[in-house]
C-alpha atoms as a PDB file:
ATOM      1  CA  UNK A   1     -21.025 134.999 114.119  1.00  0.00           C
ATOM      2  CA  UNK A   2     -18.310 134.087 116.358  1.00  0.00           C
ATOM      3  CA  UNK A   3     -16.167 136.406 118.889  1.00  0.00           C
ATOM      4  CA  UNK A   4     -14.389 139.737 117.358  1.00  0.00           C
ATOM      5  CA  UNK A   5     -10.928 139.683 117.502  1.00  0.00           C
ATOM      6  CA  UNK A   6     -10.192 141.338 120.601  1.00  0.00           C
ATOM      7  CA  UNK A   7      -6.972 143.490 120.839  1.00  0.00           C
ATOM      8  CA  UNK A   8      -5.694 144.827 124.420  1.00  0.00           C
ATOM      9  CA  UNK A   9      -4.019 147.773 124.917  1.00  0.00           C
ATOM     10  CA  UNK A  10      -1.898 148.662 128.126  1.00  0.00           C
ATOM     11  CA  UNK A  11      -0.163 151.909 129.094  1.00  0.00           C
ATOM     12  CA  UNK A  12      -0.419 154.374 131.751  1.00  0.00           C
ATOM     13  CA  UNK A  13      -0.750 157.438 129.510  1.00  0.00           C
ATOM     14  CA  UNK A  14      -4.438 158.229 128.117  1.00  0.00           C
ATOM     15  CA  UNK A  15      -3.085 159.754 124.597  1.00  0.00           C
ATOM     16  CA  UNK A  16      -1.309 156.709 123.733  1.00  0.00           C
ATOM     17  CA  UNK A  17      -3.848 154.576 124.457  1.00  0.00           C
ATOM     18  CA  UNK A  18      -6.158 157.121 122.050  1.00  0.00           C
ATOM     19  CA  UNK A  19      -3.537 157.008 119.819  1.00  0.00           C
ATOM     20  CA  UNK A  20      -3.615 152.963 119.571  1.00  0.00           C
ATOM     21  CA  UNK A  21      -7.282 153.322 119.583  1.00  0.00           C
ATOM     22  CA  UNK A  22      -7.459 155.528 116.618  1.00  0.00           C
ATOM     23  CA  UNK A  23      -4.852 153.377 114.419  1.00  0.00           C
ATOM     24  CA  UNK A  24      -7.208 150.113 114.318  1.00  0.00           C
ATOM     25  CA  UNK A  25      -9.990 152.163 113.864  1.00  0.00           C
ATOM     26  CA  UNK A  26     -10.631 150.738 110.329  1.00  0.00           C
ATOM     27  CA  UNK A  27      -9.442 147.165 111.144  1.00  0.00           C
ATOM     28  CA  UNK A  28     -11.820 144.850 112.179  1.00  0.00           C
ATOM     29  CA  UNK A  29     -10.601 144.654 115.455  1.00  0.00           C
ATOM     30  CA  UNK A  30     -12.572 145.653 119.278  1.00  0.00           C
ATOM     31  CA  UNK A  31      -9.541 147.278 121.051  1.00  0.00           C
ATOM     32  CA  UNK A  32      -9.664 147.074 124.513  1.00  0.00           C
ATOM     33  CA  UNK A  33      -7.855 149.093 126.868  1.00  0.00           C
ATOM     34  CA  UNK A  34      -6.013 149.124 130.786  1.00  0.00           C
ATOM     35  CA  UNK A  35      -4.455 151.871 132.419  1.00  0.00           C
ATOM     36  CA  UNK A  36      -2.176 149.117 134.067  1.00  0.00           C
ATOM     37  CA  UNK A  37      -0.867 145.788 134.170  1.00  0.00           C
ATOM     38  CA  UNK A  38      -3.554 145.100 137.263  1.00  0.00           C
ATOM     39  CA  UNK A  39      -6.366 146.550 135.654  1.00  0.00           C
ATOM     40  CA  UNK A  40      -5.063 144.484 132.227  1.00  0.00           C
ATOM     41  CA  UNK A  41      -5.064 141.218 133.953  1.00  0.00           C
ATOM     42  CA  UNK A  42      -8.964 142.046 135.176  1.00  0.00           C
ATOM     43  CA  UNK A  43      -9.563 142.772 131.641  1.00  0.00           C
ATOM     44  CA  UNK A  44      -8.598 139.300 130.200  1.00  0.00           C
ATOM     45  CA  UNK A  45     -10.215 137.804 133.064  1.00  0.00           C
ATOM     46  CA  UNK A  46     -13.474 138.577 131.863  1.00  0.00           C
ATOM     47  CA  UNK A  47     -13.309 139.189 128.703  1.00  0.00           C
ATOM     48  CA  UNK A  48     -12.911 136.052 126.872  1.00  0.00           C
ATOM     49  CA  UNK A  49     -10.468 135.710 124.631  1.00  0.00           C
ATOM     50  CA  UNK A  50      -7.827 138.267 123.973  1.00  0.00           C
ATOM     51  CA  UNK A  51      -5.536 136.993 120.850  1.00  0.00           C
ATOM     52  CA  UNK A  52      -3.026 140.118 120.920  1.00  0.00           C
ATOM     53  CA  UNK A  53      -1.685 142.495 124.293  1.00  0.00           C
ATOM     54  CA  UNK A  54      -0.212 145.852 123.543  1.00  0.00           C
ATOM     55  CA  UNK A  55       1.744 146.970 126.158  1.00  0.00           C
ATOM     56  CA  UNK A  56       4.127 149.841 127.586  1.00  0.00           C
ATOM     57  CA  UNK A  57       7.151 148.861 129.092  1.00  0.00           C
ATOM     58  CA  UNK A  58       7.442 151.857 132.101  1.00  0.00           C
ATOM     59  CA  UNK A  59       4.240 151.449 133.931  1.00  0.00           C
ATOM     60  CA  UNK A  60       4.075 152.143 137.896  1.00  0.00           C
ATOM     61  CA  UNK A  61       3.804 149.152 139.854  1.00  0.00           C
ATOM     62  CA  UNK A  62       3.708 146.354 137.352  1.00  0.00           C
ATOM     63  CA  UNK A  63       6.275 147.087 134.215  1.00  0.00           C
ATOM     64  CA  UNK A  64       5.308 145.704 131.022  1.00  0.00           C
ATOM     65  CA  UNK A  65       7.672 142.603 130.995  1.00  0.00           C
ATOM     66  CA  UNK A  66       6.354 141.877 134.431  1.00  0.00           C
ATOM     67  CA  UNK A  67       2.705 142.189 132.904  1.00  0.00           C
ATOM     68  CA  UNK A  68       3.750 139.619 130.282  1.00  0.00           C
ATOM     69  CA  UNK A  69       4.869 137.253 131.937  1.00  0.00           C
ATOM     70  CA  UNK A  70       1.653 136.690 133.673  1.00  0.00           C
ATOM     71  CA  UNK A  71      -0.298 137.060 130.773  1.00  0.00           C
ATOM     72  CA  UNK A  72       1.908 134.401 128.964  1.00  0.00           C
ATOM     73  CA  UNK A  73       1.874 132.039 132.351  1.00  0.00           C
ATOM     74  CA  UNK A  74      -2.215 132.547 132.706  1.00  0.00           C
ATOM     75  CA  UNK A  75      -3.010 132.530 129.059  1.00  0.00           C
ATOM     76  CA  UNK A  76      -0.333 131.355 127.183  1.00  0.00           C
ATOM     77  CA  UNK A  77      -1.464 131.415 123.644  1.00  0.00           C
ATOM     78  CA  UNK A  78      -2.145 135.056 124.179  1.00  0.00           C
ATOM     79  CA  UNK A  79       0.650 136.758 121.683  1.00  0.00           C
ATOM     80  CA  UNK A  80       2.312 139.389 123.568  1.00  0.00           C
ATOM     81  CA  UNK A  81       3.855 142.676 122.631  1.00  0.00           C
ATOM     82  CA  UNK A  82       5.747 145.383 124.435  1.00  0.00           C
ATOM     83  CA  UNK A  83       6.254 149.307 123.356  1.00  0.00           C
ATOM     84  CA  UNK A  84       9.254 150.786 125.130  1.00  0.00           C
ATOM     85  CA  UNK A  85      11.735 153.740 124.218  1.00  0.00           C
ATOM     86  CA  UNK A  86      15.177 152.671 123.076  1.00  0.00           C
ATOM     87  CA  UNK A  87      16.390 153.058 126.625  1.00  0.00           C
ATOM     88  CA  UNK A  88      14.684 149.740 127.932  1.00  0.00           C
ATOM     89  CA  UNK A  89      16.426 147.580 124.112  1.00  0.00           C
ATOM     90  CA  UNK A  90      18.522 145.595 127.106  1.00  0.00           C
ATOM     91  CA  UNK A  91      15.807 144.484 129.261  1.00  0.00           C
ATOM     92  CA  UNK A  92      13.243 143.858 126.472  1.00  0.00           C
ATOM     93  CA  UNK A  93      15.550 141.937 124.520  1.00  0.00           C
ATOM     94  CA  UNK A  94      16.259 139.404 127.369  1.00  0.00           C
ATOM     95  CA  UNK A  95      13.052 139.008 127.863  1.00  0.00           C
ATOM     96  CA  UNK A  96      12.296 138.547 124.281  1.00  0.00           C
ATOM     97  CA  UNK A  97      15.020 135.770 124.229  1.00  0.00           C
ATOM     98  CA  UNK A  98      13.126 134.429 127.611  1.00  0.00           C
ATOM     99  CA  UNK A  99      10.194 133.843 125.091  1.00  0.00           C
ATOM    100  CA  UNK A 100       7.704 135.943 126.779  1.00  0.00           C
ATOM    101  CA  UNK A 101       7.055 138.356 124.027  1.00  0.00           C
ATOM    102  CA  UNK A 102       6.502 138.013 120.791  1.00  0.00           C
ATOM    103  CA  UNK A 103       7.499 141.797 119.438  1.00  0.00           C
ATOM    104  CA  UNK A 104       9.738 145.027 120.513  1.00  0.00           C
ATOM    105  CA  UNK A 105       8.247 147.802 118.794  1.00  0.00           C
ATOM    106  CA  UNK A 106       9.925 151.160 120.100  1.00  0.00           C
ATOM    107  CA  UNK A 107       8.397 154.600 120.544  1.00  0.00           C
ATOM    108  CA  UNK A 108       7.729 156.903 118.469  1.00  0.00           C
ATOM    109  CA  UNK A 109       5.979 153.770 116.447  1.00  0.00           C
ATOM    110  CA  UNK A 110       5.724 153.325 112.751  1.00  0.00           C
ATOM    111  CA  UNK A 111       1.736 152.904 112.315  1.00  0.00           C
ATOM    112  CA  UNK A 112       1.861 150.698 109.660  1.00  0.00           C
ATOM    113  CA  UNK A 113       4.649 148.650 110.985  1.00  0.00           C
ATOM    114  CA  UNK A 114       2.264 148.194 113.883  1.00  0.00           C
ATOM    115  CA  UNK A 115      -0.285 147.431 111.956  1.00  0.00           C
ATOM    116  CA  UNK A 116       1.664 144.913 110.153  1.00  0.00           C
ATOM    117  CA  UNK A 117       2.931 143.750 113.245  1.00  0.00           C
ATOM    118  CA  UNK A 118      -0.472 142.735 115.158  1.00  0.00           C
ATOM    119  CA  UNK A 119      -1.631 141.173 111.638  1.00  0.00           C
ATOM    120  CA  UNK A 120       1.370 138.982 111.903  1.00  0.00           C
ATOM    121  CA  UNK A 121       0.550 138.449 115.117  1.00  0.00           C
ATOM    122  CA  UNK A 122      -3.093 137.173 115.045  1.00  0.00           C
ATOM    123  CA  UNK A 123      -1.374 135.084 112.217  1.00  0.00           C
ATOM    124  CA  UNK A 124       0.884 133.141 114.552  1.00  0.00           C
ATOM    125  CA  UNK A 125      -2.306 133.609 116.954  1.00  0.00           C
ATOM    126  CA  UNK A 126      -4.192 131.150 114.827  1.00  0.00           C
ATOM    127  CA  UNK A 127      -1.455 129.110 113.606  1.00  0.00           C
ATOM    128  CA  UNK A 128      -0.880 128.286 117.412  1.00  0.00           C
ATOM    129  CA  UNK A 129      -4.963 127.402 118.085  1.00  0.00           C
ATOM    130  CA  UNK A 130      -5.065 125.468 115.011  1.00  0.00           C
ATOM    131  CA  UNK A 131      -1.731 123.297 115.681  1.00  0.00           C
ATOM    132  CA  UNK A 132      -3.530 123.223 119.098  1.00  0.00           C
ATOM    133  CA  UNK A 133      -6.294 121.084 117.872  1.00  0.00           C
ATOM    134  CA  UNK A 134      -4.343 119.204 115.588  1.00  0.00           C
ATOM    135  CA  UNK A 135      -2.348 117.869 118.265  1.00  0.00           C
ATOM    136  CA  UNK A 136      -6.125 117.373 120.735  1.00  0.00           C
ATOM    137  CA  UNK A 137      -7.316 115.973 117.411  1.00  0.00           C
ATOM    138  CA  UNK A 138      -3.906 113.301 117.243  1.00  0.00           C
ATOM    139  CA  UNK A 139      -4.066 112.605 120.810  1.00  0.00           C
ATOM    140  CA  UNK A 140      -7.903 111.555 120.290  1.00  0.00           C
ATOM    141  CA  UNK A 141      -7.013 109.555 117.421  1.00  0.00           C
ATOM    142  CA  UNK A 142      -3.994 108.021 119.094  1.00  0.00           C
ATOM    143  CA  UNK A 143      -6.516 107.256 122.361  1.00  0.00           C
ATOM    144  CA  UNK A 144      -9.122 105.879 120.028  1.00  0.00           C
ATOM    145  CA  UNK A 145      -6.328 103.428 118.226  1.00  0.00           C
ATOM    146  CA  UNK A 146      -4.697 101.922 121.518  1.00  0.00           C
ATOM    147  CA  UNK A 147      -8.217 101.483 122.635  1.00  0.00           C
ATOM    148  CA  UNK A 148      -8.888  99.325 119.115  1.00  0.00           C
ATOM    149  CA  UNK A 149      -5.360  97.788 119.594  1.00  0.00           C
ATOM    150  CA  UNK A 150      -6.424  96.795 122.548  1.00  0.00           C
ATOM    151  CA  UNK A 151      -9.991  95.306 121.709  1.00  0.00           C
ATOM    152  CA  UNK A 152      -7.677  93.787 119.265  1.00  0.00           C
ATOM    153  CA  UNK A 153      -5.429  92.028 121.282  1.00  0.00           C
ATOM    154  CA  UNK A 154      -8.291  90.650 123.449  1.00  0.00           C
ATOM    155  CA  UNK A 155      -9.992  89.371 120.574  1.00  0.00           C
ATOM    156  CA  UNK A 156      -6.779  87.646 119.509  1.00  0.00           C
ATOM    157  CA  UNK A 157      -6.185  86.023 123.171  1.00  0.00           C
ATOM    158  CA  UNK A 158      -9.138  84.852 123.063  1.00  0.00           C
ATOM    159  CA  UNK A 159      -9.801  83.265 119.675  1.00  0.00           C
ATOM    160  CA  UNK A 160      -6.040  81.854 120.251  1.00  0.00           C
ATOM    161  CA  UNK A 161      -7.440  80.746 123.692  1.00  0.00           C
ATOM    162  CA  UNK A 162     -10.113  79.168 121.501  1.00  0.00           C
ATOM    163  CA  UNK A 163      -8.138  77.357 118.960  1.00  0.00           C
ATOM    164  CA  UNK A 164      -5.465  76.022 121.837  1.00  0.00           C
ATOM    165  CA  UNK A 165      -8.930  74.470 123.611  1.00  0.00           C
ATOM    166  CA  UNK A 166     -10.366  73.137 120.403  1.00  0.00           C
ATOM    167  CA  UNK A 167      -6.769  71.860 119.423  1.00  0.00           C
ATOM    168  CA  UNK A 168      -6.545  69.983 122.618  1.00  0.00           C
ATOM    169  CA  UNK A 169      -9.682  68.431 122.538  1.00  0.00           C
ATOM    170  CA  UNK A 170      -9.447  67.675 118.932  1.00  0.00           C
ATOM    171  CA  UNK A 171      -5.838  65.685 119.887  1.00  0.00           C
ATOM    172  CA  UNK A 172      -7.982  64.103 122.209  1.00  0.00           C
ATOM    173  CA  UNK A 173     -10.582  62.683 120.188  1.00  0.00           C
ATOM    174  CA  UNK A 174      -8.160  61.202 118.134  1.00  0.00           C
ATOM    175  CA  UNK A 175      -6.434  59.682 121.026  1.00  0.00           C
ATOM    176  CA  UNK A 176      -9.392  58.516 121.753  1.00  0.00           C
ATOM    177  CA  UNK A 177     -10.067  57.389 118.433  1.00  0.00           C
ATOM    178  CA  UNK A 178      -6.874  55.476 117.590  1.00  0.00           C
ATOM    179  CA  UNK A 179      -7.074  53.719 120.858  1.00  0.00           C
ATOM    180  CA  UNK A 180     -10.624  52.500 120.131  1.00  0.00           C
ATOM    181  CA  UNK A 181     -10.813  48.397 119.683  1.00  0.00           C
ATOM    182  CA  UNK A 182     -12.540  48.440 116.278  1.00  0.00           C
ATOM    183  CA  UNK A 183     -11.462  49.990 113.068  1.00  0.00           C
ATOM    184  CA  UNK A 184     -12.559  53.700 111.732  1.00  0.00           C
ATOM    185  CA  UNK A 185     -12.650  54.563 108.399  1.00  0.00           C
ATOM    186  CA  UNK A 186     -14.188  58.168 106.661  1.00  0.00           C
ATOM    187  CA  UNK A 187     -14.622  58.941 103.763  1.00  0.00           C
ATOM    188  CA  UNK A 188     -15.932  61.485 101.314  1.00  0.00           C
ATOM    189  CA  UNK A 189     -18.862  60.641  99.052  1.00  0.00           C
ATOM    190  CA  UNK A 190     -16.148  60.110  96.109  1.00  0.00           C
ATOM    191  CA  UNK A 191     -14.538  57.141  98.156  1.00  0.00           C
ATOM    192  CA  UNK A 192     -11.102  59.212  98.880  1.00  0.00           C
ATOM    193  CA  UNK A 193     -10.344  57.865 102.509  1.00  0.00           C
ATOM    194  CA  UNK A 194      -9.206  60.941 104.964  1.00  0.00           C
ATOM    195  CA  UNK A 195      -9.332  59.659 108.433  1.00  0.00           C
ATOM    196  CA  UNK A 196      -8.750  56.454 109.131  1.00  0.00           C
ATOM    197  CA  UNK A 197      -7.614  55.484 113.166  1.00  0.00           C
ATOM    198  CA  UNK A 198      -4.998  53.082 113.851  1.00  0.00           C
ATOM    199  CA  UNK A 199      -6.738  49.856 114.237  1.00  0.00           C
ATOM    200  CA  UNK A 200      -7.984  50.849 111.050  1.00  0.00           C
ATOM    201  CA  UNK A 201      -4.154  51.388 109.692  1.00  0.00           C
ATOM    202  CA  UNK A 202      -3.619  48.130 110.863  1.00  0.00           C
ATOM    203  CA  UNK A 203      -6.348  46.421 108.843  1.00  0.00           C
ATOM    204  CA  UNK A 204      -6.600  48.622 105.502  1.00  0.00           C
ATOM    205  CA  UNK A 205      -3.186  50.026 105.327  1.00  0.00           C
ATOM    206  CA  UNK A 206      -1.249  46.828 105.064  1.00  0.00           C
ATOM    207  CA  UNK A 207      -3.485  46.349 101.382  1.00  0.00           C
ATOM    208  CA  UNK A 208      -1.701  48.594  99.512  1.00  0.00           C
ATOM    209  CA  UNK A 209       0.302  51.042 101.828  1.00  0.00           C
ATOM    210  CA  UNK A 210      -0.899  53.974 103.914  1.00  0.00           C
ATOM    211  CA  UNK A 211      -5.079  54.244 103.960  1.00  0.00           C
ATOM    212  CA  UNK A 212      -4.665  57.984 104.197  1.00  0.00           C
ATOM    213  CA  UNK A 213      -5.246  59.082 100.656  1.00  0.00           C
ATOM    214  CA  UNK A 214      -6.056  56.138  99.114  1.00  0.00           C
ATOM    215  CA  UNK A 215      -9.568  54.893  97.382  1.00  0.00           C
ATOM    216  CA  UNK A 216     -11.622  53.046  99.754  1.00  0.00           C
ATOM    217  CA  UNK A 217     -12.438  50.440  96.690  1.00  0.00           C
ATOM    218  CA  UNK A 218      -8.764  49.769  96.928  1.00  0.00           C
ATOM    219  CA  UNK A 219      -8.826  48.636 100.738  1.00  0.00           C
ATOM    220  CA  UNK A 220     -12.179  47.743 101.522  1.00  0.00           C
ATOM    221  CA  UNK A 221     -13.215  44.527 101.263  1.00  0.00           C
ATOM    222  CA  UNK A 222     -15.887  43.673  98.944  1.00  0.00           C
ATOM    223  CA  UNK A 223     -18.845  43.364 101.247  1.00  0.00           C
ATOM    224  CA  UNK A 224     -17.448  46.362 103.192  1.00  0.00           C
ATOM    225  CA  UNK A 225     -17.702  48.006  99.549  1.00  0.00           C
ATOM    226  CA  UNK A 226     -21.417  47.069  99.262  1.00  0.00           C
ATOM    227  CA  UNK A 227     -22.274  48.378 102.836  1.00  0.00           C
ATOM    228  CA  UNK A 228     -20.752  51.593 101.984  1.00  0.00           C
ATOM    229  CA  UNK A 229     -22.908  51.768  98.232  1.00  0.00           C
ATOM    230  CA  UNK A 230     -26.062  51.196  99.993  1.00  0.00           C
ATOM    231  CA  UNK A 231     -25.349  54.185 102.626  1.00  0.00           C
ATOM    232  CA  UNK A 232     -24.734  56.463  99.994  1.00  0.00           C
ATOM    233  CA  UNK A 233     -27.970  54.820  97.646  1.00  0.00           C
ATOM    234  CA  UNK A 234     -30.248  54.920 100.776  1.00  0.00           C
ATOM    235  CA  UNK A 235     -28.925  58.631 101.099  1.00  0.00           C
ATOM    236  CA  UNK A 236     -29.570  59.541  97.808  1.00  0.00           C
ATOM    237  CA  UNK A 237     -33.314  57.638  97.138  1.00  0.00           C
ATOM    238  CA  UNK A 238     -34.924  58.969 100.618  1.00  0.00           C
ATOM    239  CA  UNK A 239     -32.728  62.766 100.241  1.00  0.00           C
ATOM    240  CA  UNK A 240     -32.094  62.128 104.345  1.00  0.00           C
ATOM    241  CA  UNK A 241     -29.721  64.319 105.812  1.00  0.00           C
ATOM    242  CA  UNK A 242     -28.237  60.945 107.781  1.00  0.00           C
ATOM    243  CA  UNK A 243     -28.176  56.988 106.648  1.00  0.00           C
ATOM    244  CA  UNK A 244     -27.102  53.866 108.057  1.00  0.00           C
ATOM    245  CA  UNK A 245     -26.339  50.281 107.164  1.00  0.00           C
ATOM    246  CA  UNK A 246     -25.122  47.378 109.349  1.00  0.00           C
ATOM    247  CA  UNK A 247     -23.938  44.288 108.303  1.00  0.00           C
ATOM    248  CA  UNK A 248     -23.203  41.543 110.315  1.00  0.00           C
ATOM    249  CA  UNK A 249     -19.469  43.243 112.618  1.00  0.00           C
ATOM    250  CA  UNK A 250     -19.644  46.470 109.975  1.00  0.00           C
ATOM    251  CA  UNK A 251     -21.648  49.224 110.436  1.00  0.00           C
ATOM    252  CA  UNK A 252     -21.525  52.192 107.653  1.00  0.00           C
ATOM    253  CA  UNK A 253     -22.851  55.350 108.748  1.00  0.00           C
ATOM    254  CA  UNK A 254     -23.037  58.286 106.276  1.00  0.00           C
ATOM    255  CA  UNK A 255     -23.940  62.384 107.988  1.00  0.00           C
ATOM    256  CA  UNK A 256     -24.707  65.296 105.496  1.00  0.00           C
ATOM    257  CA  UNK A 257     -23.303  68.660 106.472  1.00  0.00           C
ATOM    258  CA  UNK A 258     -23.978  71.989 105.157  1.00  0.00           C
ATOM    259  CA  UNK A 259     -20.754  73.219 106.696  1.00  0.00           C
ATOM    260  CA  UNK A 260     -18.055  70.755 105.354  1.00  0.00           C
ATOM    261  CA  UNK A 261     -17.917  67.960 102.945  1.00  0.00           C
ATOM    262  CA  UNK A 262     -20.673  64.903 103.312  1.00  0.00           C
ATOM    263  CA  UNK A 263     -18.550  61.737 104.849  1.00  0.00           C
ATOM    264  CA  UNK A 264     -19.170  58.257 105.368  1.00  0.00           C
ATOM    265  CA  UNK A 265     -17.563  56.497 108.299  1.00  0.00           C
ATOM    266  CA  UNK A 266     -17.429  52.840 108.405  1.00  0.00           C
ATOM    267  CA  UNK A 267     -16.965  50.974 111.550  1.00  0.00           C
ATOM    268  CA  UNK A 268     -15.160  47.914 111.304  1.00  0.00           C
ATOM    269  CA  UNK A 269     -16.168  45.518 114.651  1.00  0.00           C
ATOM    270  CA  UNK A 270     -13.631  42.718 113.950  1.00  0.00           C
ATOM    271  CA  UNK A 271     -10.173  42.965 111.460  1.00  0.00           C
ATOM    272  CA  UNK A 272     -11.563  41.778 108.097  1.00  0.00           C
ATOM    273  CA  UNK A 273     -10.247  38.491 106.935  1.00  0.00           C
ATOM    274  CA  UNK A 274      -9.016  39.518 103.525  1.00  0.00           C
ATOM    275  CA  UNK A 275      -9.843  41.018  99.922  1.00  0.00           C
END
C-alpha cells in the first residue's frame, strides 16, 4: 500500500482543530494537526508528503498567508487553503490573486463545502503530480531523442566521410586507368561492355561509336573474341572462381564475385589492327 493521504490542519484554537478533525473522520484521510505556522512547517518537514494545508488566517506570530507562502515556496505542489472570518476577504483575496492559495473558505464553514473543497483539492493535487511526470517523462524522451539525433548525425558524417574517401579514390583509379598505355575493356558474362578506359575508347569506340554500352562481339576483334570465349569456357568446365587466357599482346582475365555481377576484363597490350 502506498502513503495515506495526509491532510494538515493549522490554527491556534484546540476546538477548531477538533472540529476539522471530527469532519474527515469518515474520509479516508490521516489529518494532521499544528498549533502554529512554526510547529506546521516542522510537521511537513518530517512527515512526508502533505497533499492539502488547512489553515487559520489570525495566528500569533506567523499569520496564515505568511504560513503559505512558505509552504508553497518549500513544497510547492502542496495545495494550500486558508480559513479566515469575513474581516480578513481583502488580504486573503490578494493573496489568492498572488497564487499562494488555492481556497478562501470563511468561518463559520459549511462542512460539506469543505469537504467538497479538499476533494477538489487532492484532485488538482494529483492532476499537478501527474502533469509533473508527464513533463519528467517528455524531458526524458526529448534527452533520449537528441542523444539518437545525435548518434545519428555521427553516423551520417561518417558514412558521408566514407563515401567522399571511396569517391576520391575511385576517381583515382580511373585516372589511373584511362592514363594507362594499353587498352581496358570489362565486361559482363553476356558480352555488354561497361567500363572501358580511354586507350580503350580510342581503339574499340571508333568501330561503331561509343564502347560504353555496346556488345563486345561488335568491337572486338575476332581473335580478341576467341580469347574472351575461352575465359568464360575455362570458367565454366573447371567451376573456378577466377580464369585467365593470354594471347600473344591480349590478355583476358575473367573474376567471379558473390557481391556484384561476374566480369571479364580484357587487356589490350598494343591497338588492334582492325576487324
Amino acid at each position: 500500500m502506498g502513503e495515506p493521504t495526509r491532510i494538515l490542519c493549522v490554527d491556534d484554537e484546540q476546538n477548531v482543530l477538533r472540529s476539522l478533525t471530527r469532519l474527515f473522520l469518515d474520509d479516508p484521510y490521516e489529518i494532521l494537526t499544528a498549533a502554529s505556522g512554526a510547529e506546521g512547517l516542522l510537521i511537513l518537514d518530517r512527515s512526508g508528503t502533505v497533499p492539502v494545508v488547512i489553515s487559520d488566517y489570525r495566528m500569533p506570530g506567523m499569520n496564515g498567508v505568511e504560513f503559505l507562502r512558505e509552504v508553497r515556496k518549500r513544497w510547492p505542489e502542496t495545495v494550500r487553503i486558508v480559513l479566515s472570518g469575513y474581516a480578513d476577504t481583502g488580504a486573503i483575496v490578494s493573496a489568492i490573486n498572488e497564487g499562494q492559495i488555492y481556497r478562501f473558505v470563511s468561518k463559520p464553514w459549511n462542512e460539506d463545502e469543505l469537504r467538497v473543497t479538499v476533494a477538489n483539492a487532492l484532485e488538482r493535487y494529483d492532476l499537478g503530480r501527474k502533469n509533473l511526470e508527464l513533463t519528467e517523462e517528455l524531458r526524458r524522451k526529448n534527452d533520449e531523442l537528441t542523444t539518437l539525433n545525435r548518434a545519428l548525425e555521427r553516423r551520417v558524417a561518417d558514412r558521408t566521410e566514407a563515401l567522399t574517401t571511396q569517391n576520391r579514390l575511385l576517381t583515382e583509379s580511373l585516372g589511373i586507368l584511362d592514363n594507362l598505355p594499353m587498352a581496358v575493356v570489362g565486361m559482363d558474362p553476356e558480352g555488354t561492355v561497361f567500363q572501358c578506359n580511354r586507350k580503350g575508347m580510342v581503339c574499340f569506340g571508333s568501330r561503331i561509336g561509343p564502347a560504353i554500352g555496346a556488345n563486345r562481339r561488335d568491337i572486338l576483334t575476332e581473335a580478341q573474341n576467341r580469347l574472351v570465349d575461352e575465359v568464360l569456357e575455362k570458367s565454366r568446365a573447371q567451376g573456378n572462381v577466377s580464369a585467365s587466357a593470354v594471347d600473344g599482346k591480349h590478355q583476358a582475365v575473367l573474376e567471379r564475385n558473390p557481391y556484384a555481377t561476374d566480369c571479364v576484363i580484357l587487356i589490350v597490350h598494343e591497338e588492334p589492327a582492325g576487324g
